[in-house]
N, C-alpha and C. Protein backbone atom coordinates (compact mmCIF):
# COMPACT_ATOMS: atom_id res chain seq x y z
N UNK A 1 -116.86 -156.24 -161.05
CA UNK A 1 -116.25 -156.03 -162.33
C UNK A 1 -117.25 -156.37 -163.42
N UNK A 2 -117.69 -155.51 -163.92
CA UNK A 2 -118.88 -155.72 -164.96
C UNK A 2 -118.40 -155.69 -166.46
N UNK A 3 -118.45 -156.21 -167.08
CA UNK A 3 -117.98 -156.22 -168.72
C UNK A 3 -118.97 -156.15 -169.90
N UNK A 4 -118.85 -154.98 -169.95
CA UNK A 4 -119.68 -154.72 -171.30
C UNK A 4 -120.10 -156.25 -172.30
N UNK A 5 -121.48 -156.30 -172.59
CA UNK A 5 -121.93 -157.34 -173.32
C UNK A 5 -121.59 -156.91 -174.97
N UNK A 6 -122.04 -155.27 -174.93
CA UNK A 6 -121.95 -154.84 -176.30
C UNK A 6 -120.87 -155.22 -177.40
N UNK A 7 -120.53 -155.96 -178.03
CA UNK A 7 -119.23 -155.75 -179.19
C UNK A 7 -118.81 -154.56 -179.96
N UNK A 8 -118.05 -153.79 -179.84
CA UNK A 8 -117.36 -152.59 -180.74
C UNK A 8 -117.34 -152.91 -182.10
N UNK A 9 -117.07 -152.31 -182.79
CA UNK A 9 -117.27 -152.18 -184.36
C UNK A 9 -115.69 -152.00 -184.24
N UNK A 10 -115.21 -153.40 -184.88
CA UNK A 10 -113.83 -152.81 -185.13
C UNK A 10 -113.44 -151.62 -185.67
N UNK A 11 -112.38 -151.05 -185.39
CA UNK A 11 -111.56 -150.15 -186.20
C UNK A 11 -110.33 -150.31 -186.51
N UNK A 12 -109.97 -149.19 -187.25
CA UNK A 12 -108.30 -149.53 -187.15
C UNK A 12 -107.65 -148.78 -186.21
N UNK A 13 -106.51 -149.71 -185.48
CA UNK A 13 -106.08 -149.02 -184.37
C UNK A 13 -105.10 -147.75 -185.26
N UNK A 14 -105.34 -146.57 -183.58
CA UNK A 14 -104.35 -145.57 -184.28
C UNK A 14 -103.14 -145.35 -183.65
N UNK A 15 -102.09 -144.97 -184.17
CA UNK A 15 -101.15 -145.62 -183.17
C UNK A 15 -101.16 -144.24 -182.66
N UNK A 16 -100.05 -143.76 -181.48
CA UNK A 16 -100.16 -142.77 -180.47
C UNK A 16 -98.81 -141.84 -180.72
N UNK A 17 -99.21 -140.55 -181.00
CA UNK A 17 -98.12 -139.96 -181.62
C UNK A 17 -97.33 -139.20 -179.96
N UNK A 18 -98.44 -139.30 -179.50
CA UNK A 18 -97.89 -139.19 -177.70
C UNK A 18 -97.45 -140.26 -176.82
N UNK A 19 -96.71 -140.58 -176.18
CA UNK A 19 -96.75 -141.76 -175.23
C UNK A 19 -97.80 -141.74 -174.07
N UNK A 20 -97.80 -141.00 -173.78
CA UNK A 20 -99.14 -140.68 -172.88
C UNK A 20 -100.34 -141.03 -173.10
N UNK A 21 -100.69 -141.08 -174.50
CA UNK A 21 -102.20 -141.57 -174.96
C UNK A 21 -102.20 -143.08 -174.47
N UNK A 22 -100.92 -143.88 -174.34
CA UNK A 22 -101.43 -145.17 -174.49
C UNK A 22 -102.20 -144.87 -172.58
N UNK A 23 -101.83 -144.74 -171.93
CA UNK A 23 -102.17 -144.54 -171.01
C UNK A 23 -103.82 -144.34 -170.73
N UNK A 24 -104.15 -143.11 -171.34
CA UNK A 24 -105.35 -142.82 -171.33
C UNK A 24 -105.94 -143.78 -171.75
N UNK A 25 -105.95 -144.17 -173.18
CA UNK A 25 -106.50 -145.33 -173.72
C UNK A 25 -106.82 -146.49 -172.81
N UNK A 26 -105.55 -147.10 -172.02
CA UNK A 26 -105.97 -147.75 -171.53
C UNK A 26 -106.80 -147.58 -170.01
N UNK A 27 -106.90 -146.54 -169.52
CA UNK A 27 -107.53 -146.23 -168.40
C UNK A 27 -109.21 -146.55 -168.71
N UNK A 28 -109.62 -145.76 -170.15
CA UNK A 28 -110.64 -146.02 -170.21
C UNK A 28 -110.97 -146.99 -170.47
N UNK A 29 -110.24 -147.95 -171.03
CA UNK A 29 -110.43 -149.54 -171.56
C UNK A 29 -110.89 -150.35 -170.09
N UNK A 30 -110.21 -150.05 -168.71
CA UNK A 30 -110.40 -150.66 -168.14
C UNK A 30 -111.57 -150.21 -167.02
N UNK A 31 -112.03 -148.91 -167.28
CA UNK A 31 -112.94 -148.31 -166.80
C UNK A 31 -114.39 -149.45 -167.49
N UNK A 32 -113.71 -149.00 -168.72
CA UNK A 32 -115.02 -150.10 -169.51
C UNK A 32 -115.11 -151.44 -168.94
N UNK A 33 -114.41 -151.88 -168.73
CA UNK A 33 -114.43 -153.32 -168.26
C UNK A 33 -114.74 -153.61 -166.38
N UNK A 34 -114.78 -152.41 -165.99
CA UNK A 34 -115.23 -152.30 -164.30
C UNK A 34 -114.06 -152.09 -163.55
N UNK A 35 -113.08 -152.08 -163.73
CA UNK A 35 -112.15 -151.65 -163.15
C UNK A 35 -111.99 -149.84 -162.78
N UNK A 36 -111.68 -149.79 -161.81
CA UNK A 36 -112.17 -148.04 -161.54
C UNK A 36 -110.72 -147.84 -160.99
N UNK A 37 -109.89 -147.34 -162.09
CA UNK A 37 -108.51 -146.55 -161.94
C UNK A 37 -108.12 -145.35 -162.08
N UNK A 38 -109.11 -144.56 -160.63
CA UNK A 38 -109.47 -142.95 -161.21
C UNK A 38 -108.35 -142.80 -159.85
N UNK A 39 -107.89 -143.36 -159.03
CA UNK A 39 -106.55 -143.06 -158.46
C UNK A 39 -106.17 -143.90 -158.04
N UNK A 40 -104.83 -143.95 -157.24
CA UNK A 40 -104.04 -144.65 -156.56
C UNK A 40 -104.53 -145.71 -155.80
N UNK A 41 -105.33 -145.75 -154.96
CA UNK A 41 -106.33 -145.99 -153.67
C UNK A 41 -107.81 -146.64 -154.25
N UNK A 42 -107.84 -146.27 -155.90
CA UNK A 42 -109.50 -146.93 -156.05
C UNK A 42 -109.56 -148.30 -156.17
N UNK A 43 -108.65 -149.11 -155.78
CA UNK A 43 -108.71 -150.37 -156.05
C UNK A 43 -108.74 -151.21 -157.02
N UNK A 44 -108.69 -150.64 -158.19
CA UNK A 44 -109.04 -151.49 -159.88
C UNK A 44 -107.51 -151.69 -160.03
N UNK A 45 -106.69 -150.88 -160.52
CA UNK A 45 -105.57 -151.51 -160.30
C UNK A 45 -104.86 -152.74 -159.62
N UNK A 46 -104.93 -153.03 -158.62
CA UNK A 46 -105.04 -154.39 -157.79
C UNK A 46 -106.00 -155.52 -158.37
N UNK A 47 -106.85 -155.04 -158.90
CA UNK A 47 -108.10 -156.04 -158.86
C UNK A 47 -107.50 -156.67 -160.39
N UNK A 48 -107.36 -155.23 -161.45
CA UNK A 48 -107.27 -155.84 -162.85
C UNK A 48 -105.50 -156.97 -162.36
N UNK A 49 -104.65 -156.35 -161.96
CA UNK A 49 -103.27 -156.68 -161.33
C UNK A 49 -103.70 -158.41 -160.97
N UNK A 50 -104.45 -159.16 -160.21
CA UNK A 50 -104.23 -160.00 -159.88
C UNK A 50 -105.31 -160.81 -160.92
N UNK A 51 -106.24 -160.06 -161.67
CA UNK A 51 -107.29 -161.08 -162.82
C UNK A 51 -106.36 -160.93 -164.37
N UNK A 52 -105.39 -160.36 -164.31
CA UNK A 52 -104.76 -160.01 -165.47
C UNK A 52 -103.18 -161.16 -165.30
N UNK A 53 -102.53 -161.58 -164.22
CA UNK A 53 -101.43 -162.11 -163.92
C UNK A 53 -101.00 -161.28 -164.12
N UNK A 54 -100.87 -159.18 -164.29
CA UNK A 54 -99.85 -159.06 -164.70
C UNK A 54 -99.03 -158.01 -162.91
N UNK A 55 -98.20 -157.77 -163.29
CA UNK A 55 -98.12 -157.48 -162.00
C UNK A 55 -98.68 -156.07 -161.10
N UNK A 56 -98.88 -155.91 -159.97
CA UNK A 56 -99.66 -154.46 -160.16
C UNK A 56 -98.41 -152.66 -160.16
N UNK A 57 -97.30 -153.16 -160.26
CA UNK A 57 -96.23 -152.23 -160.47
C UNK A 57 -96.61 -152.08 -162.34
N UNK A 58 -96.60 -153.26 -163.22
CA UNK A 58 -96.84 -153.53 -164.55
C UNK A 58 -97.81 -152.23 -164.80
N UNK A 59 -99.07 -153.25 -164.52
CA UNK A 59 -99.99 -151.99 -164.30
C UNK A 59 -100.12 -150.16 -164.09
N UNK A 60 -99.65 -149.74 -163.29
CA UNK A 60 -99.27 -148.80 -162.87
C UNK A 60 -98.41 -148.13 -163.97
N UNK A 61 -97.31 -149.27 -164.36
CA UNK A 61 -96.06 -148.22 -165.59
C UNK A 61 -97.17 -148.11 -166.91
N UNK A 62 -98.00 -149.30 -167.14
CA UNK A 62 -98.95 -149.24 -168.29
C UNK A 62 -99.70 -148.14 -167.81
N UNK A 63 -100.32 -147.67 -167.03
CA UNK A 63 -101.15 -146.44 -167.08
C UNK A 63 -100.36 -145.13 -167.03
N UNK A 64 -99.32 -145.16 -166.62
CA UNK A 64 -98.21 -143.40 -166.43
C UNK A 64 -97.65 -144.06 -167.87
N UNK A 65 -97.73 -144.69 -169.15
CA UNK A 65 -97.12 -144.98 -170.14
C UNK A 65 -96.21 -145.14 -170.12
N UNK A 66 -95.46 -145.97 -169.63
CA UNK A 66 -94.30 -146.80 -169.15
C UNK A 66 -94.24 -147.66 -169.74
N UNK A 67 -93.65 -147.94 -171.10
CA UNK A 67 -94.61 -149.47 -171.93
C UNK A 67 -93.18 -150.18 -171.83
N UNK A 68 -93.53 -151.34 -171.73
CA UNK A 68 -92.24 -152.17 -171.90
C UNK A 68 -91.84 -152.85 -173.20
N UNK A 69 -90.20 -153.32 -173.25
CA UNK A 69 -90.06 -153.27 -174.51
C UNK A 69 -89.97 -154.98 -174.57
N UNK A 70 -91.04 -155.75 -173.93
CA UNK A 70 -91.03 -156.89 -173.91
C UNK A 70 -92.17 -157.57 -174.27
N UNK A 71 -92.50 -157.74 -175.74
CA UNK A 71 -94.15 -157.69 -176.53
C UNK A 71 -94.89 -158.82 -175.72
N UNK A 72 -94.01 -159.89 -174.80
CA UNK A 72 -94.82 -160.37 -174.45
C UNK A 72 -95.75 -160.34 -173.12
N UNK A 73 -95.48 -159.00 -172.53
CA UNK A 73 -96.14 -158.10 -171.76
C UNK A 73 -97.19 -157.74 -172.12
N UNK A 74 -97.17 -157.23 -173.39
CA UNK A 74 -98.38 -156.43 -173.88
C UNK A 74 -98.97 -157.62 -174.67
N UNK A 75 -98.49 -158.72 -175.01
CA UNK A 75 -99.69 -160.15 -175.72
C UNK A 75 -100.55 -160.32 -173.99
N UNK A 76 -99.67 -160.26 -172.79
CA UNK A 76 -100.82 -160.58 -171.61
C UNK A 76 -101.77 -159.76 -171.51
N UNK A 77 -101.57 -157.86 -171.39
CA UNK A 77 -102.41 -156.75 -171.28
C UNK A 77 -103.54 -157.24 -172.70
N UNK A 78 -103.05 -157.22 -173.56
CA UNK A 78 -104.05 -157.86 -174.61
C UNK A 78 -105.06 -158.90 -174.24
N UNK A 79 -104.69 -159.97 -173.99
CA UNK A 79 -105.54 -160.69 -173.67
C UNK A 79 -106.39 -160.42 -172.33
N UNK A 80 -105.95 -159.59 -171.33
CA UNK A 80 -106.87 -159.13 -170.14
C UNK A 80 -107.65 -158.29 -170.64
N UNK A 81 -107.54 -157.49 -171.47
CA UNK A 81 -108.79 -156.52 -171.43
C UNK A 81 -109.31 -156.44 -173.17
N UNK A 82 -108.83 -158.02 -173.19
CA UNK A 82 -109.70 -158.14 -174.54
C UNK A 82 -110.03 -157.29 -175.48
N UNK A 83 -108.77 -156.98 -176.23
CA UNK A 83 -108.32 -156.43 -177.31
C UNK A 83 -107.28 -156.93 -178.13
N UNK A 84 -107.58 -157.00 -179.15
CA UNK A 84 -106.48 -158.06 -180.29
C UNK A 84 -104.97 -157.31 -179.90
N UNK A 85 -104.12 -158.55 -179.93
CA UNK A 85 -102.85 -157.83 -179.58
C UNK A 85 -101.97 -156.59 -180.90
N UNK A 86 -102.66 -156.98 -181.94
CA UNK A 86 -101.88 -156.04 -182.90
C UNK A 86 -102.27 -154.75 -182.41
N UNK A 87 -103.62 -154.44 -182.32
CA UNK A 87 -104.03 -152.91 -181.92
C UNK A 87 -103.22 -152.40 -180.13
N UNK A 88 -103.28 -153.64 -179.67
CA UNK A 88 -102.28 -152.83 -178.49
C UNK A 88 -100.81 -152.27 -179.13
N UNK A 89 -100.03 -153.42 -179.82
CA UNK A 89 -98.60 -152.84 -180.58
C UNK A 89 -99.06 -151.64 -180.79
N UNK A 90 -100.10 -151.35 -181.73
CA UNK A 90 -100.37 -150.19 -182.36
C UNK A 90 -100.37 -149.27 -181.22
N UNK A 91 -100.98 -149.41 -181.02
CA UNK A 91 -101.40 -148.10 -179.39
C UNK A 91 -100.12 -148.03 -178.70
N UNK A 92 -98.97 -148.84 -178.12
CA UNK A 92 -97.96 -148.75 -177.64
C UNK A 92 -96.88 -148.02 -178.46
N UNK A 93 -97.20 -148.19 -179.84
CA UNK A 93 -96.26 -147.71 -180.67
C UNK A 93 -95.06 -148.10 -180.88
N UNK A 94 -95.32 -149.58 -180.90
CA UNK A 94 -94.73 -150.85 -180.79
C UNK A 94 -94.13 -151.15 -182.74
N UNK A 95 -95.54 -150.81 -183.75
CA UNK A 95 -95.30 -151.20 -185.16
C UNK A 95 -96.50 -149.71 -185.04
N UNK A 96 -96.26 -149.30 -186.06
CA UNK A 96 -97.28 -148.07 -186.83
C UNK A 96 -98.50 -149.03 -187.35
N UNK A 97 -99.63 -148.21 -187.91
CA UNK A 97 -100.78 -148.50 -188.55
C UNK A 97 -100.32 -149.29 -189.85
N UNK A 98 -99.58 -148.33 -190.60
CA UNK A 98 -99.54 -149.14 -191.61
C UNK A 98 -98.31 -150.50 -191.82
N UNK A 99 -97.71 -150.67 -190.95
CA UNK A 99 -96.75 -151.62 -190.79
C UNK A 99 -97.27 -152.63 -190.48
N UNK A 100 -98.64 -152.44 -189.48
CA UNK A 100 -99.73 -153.36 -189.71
C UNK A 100 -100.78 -154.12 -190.47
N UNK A 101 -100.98 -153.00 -191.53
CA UNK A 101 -101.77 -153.06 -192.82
C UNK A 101 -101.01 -153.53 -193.38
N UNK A 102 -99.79 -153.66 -193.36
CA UNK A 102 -98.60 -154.27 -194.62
C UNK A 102 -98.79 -156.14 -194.27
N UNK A 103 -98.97 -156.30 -193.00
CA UNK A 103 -98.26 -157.31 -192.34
C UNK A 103 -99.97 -158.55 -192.53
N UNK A 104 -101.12 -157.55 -192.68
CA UNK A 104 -102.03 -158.04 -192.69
C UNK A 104 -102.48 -158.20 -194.12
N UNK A 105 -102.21 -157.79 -194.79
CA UNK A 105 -103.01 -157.61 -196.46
C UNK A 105 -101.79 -157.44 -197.23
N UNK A 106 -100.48 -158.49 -197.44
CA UNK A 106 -99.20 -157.47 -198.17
C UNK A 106 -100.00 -157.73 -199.80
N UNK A 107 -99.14 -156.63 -200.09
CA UNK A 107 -99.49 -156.06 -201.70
C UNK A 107 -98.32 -156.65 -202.39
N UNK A 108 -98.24 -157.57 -201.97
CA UNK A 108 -96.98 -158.41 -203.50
C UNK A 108 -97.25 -159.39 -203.60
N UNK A 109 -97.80 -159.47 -205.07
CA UNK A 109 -97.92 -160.47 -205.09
C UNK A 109 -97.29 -161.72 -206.16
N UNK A 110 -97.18 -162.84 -205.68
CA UNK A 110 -95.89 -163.55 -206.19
C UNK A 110 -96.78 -164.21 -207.78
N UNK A 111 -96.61 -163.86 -209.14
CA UNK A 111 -97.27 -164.69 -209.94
C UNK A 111 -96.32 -166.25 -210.80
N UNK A 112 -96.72 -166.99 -210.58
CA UNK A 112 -96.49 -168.30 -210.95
C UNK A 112 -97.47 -168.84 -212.10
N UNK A 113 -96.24 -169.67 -212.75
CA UNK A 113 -97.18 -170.41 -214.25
C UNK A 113 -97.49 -171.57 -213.56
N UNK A 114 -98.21 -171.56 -214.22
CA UNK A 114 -99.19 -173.20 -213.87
C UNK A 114 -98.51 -174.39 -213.95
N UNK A 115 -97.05 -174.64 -214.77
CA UNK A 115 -96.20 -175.65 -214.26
C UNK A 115 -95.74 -175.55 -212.79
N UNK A 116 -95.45 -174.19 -212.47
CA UNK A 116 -94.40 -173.90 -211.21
C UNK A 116 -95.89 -174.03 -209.99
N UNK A 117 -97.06 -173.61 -210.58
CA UNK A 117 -97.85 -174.42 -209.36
C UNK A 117 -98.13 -175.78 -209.40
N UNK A 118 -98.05 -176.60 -210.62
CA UNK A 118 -98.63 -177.49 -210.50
C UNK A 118 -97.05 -178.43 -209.28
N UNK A 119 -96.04 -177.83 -209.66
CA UNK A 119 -94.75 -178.50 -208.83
C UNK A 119 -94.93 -178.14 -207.38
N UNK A 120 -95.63 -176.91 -207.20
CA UNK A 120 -95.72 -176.33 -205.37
C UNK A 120 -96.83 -177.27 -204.96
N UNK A 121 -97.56 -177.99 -206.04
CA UNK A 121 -98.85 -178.84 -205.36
C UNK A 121 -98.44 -180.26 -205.23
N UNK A 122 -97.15 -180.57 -205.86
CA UNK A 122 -96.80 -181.86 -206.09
C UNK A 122 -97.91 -182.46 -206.85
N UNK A 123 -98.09 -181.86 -208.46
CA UNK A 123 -99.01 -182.94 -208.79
C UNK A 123 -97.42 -183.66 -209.98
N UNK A 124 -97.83 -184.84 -209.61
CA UNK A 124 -95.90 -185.35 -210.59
C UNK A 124 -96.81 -186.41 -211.80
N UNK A 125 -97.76 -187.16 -211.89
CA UNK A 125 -98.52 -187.92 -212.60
C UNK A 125 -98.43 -186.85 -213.92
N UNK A 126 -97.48 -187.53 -215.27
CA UNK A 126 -97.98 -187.06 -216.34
C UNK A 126 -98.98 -186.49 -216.87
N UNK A 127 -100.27 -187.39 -216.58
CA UNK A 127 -101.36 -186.89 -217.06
C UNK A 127 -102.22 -185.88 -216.51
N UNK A 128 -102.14 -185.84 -215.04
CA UNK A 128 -102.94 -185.83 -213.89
C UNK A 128 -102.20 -183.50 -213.78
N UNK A 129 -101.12 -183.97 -214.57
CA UNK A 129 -100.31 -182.47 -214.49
C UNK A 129 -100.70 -181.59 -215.83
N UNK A 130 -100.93 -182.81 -217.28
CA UNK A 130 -101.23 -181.88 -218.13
C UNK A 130 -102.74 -181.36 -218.18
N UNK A 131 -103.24 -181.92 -217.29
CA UNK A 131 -104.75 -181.38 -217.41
C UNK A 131 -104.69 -179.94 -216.45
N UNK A 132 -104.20 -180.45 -215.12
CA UNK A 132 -104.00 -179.21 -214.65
C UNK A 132 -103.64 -178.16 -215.10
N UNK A 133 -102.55 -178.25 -215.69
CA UNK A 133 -101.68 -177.29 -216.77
C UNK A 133 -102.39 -176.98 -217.51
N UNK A 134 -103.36 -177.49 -218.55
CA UNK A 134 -104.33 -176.90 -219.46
C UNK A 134 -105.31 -176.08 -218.48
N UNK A 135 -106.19 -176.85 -217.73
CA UNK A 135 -107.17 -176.21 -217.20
C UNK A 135 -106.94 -174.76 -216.38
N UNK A 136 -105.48 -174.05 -215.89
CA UNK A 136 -105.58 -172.92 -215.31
C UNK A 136 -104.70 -172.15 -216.28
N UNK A 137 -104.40 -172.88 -217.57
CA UNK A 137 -104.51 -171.52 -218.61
C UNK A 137 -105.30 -171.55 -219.45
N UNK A 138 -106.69 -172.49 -219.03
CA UNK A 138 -108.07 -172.08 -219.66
C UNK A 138 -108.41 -170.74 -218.92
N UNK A 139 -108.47 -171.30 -217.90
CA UNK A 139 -109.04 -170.34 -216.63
C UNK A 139 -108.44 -169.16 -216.87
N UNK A 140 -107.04 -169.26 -217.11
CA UNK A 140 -106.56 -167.43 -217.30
C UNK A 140 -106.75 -167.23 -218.27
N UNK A 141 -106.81 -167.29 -219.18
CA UNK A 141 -107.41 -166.43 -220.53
C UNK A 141 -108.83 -166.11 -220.74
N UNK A 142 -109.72 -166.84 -219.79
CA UNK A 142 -111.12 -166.75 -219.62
C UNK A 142 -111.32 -166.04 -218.97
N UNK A 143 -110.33 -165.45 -217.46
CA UNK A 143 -110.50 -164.59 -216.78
C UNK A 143 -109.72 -162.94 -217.29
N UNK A 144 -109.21 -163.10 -218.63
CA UNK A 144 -109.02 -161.85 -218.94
C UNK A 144 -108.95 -161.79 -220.67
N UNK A 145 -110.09 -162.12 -221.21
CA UNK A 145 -110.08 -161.96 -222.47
C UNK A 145 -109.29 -161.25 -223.20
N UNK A 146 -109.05 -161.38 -224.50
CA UNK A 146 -108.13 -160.37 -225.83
C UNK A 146 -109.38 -159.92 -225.97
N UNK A 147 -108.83 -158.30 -227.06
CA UNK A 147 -109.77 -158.09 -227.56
C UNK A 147 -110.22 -158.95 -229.37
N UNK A 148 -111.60 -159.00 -229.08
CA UNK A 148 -111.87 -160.09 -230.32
C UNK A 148 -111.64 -161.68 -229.78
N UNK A 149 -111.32 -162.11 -228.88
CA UNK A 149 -111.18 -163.15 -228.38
C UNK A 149 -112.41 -163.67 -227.74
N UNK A 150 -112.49 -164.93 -228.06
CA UNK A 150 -113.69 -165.99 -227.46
C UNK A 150 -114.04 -166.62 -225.74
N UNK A 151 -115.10 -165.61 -225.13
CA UNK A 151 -115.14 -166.44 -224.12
C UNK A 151 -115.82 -167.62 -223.95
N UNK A 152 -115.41 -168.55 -223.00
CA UNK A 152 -116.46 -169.59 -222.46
C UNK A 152 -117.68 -169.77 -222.57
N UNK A 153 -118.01 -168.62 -222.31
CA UNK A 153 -119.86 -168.61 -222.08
C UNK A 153 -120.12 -168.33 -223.08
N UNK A 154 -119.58 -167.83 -224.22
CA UNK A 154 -120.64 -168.03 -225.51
C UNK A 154 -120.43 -168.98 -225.81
């Protein structure tokens, strides 16, 4: 069982508008990794089956795309053939691409005044709060000038 030294250039996973792709996908995944699951009889199946814990029936439904609806099946297939588990969801068609992109980078964002952070930081010291309080609505007005308005650096 030989395992590629090379590292891949991440991408973004794509998810599989076929069920069948996950299959393929993973055939070659494990081709890459030395496992030789070009049939029934080639033995990689068994081999990945008992270095994977997963079972070799498992196996088998994962390659005819048989995916199960039990994610923590596919967190084990993930971790055997060393691939982040979100891109397997993805590939199983478990969450879409961008349900992923949502989940990884969300676009809302919550804005708070500098009292309501200085209370999420617990700063409670009178003094110790009005400086804070001054200093990050220095900071925001420095970080977005008026027009005709004075920055810092001059």
């Amino acid at each position: 069982m030989k395992e590629s030294k090379r590292r891949a250039t991440p991408t973004r996973p794509q998810a599989s508008p076929d069920p069948a792709d996950f299959g393929s996908w993973l055939a070659v995944r494990l081709g890459a990794l030395g496992f030789d699951v070009s049939g029934p009889r080639s033995g990689g199946r068994a081999q990945f089956a008992a270095k994977s814990g997963l079972s070799p029936s498992a196996v088998t439904r994962f390659l005819k795309s048989e995916l199960p609806t039990d994610t923590r099946t596919l967190r084990t297939l993930a971790e055997a053939i060393k691939v982040p588990y979100a891109e397997v969801l993805v590939r199983a068609g478990v969450i879409t691409p961008d349900e992923l992109a949502a989940v990884q980078r969300p676009t809302t964002t919550r804005h708070i005044t500098p009292d309501q952070a200085a209370d999420e930081l617990g700063i409670n010291d009178p003094v110790e709060r009005k400086v804070f309080v001054n200093m990050a609505q220095t900071l925001s007005r420095s970080t977005a000038p008026e027009e005709g308005g004075q920055q810092l650096a001059d």
